[in-house]
N, C-alpha and C. Protein backbone atom coordinates (compact mmCIF):
# COMPACT_ATOMS: atom_id res chain seq x y z
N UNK A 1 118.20 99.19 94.83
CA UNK A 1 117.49 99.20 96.10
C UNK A 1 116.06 98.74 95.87
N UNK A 2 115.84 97.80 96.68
CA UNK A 2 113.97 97.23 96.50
C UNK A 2 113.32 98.21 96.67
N UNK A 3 111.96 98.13 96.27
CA UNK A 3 110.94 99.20 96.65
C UNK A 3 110.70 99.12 98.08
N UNK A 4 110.08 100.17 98.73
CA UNK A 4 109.57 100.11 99.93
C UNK A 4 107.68 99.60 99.93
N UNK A 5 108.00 98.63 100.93
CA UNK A 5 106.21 98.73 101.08
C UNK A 5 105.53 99.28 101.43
N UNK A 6 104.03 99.55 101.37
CA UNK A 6 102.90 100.65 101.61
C UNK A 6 102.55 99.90 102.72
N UNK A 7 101.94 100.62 103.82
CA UNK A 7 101.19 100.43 104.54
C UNK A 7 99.30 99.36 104.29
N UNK A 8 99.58 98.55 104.17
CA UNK A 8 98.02 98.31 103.50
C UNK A 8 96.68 98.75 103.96
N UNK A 9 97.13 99.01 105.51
CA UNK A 9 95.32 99.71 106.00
C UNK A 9 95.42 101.11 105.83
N UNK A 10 96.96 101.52 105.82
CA UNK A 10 96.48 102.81 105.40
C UNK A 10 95.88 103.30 103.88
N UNK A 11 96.98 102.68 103.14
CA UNK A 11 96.78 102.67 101.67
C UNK A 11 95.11 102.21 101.40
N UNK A 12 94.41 101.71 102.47
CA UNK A 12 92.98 101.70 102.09
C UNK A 12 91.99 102.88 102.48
N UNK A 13 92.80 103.37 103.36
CA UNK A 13 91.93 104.31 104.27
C UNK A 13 91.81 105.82 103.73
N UNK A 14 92.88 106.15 103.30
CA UNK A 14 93.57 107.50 102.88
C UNK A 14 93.63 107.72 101.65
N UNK A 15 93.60 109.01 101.06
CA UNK A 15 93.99 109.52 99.65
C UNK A 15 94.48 110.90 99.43
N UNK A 16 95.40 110.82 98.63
CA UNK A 16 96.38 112.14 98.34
C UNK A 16 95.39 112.60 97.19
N UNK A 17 95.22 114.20 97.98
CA UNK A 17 94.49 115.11 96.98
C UNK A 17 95.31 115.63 96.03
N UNK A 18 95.06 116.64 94.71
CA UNK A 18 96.12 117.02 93.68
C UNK A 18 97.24 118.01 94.41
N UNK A 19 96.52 118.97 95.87
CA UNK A 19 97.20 120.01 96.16
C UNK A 19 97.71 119.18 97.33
N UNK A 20 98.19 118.05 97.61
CA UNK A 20 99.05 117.27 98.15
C UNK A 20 98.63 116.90 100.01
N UNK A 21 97.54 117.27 100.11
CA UNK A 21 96.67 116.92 101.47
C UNK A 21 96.38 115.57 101.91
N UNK A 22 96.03 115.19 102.59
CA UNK A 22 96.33 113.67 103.04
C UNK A 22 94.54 113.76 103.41
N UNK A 23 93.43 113.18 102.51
CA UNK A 23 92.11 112.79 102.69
C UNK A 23 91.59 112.02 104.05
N UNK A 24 90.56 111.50 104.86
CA UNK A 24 90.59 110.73 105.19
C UNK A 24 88.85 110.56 105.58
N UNK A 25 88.60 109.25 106.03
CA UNK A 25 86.91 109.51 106.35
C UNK A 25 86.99 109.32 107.91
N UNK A 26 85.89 109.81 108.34
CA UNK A 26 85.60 109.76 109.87
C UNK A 26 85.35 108.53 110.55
N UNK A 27 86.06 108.25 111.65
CA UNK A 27 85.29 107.10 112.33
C UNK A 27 84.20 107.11 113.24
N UNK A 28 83.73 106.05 113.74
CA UNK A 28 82.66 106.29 114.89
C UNK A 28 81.58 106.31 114.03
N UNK A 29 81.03 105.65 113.12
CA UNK A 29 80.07 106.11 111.88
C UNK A 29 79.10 104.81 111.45
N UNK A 30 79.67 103.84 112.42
CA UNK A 30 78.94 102.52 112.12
C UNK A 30 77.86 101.70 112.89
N UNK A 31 78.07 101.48 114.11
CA UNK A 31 77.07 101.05 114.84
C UNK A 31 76.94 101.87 116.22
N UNK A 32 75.82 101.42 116.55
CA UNK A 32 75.54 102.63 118.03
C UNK A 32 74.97 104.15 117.63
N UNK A 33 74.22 103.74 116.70
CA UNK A 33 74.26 105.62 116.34
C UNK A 33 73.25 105.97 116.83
N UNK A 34 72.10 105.41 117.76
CA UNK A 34 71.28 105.72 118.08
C UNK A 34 71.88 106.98 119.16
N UNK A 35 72.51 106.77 120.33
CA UNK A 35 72.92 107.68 121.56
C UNK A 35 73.61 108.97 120.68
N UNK A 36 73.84 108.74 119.40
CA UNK A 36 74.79 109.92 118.65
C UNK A 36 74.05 111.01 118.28
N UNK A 37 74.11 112.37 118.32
CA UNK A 37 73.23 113.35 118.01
C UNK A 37 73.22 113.15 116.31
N UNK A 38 72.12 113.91 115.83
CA UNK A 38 71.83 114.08 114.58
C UNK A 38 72.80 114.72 113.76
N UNK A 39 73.68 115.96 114.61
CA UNK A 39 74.79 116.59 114.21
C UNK A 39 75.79 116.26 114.18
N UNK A 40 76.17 114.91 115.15
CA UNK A 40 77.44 114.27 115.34
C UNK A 40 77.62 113.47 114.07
N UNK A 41 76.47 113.00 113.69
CA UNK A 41 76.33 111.74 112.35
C UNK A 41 76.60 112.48 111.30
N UNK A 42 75.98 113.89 111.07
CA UNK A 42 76.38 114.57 109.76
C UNK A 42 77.38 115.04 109.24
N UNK A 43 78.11 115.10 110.84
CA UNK A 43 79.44 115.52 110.65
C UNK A 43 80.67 115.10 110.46
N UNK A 44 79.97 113.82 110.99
CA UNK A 44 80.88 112.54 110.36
C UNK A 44 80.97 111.77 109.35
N UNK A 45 80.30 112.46 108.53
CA UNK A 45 79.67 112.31 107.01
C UNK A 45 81.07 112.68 105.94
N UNK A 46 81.36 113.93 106.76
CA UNK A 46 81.99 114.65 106.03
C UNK A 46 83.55 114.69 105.78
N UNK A 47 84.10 114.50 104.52
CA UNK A 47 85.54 114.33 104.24
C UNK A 47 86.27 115.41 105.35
N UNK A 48 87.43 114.45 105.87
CA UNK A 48 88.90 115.06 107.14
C UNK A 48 89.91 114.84 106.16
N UNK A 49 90.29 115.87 106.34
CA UNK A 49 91.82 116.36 106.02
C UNK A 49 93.13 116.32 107.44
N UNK A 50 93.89 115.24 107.22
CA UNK A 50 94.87 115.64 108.36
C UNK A 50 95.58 116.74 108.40
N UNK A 51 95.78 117.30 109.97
CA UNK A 51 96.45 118.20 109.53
C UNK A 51 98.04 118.45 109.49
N UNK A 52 98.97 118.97 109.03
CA UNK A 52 99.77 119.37 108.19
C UNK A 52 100.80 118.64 109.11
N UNK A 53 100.92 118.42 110.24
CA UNK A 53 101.86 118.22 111.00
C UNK A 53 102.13 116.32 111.23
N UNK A 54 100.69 115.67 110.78
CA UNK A 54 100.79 114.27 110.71
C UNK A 54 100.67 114.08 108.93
N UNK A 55 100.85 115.11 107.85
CA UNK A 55 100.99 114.44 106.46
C UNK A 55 102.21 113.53 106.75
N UNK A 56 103.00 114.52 107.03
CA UNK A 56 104.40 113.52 106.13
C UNK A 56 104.63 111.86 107.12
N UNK A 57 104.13 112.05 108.24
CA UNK A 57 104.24 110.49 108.52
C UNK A 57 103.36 109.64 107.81
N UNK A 58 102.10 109.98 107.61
CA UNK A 58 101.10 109.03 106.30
C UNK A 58 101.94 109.19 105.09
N UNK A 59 102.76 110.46 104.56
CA UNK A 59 102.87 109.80 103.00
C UNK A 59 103.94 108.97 103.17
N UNK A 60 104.99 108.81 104.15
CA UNK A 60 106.05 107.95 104.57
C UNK A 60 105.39 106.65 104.08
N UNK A 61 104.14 106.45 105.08
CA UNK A 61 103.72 104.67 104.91
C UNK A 61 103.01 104.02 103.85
N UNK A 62 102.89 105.67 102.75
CA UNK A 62 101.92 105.24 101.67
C UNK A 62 103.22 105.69 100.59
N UNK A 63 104.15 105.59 100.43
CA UNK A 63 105.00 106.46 98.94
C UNK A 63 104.36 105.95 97.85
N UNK A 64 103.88 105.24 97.42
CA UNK A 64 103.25 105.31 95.94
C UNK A 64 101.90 105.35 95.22
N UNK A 65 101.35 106.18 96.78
CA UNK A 65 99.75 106.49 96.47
C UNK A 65 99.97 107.87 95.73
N UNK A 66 98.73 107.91 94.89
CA UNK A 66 99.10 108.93 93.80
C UNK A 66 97.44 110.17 94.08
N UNK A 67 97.63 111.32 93.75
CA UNK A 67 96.14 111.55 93.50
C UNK A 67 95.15 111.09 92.64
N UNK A 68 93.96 111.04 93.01
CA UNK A 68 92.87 110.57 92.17
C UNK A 68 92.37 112.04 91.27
């Protein structure tokens, strides 16, 4: 059986932690940040974890991303 392919934007976007969590970074983080509060920007700073109920469709489109 061939391999299956990865998703490529996801496989750029995402990363499997060791305890098997699906990483991800925030959007909304690039231009326009002036109207954005000071708290909205910091908070979008900060590493997202999906939660538990959309992992298994990301590791579906990623099977051979590994943890870092």
């Amino acid at each position: 059986m061939p391999k299956m392919k990865s998703h490529s934007g996801a496989k750029k976007r995402f990363r499997v932690t060791g305890s098997g969590k699906v990483k991800m970074y925030h959007s909304q983080k690039n231009h326009i940040l002036t109207k954005k509060s000071r708290k909205r920007k910091r908070s979008l700073r900060q590493v997202g974890y999906f939660p538990t109920t959309q992992e298994n469709n990301i590791k579906r489109i990623i099977p051979y991303k590994k943890a870092n």
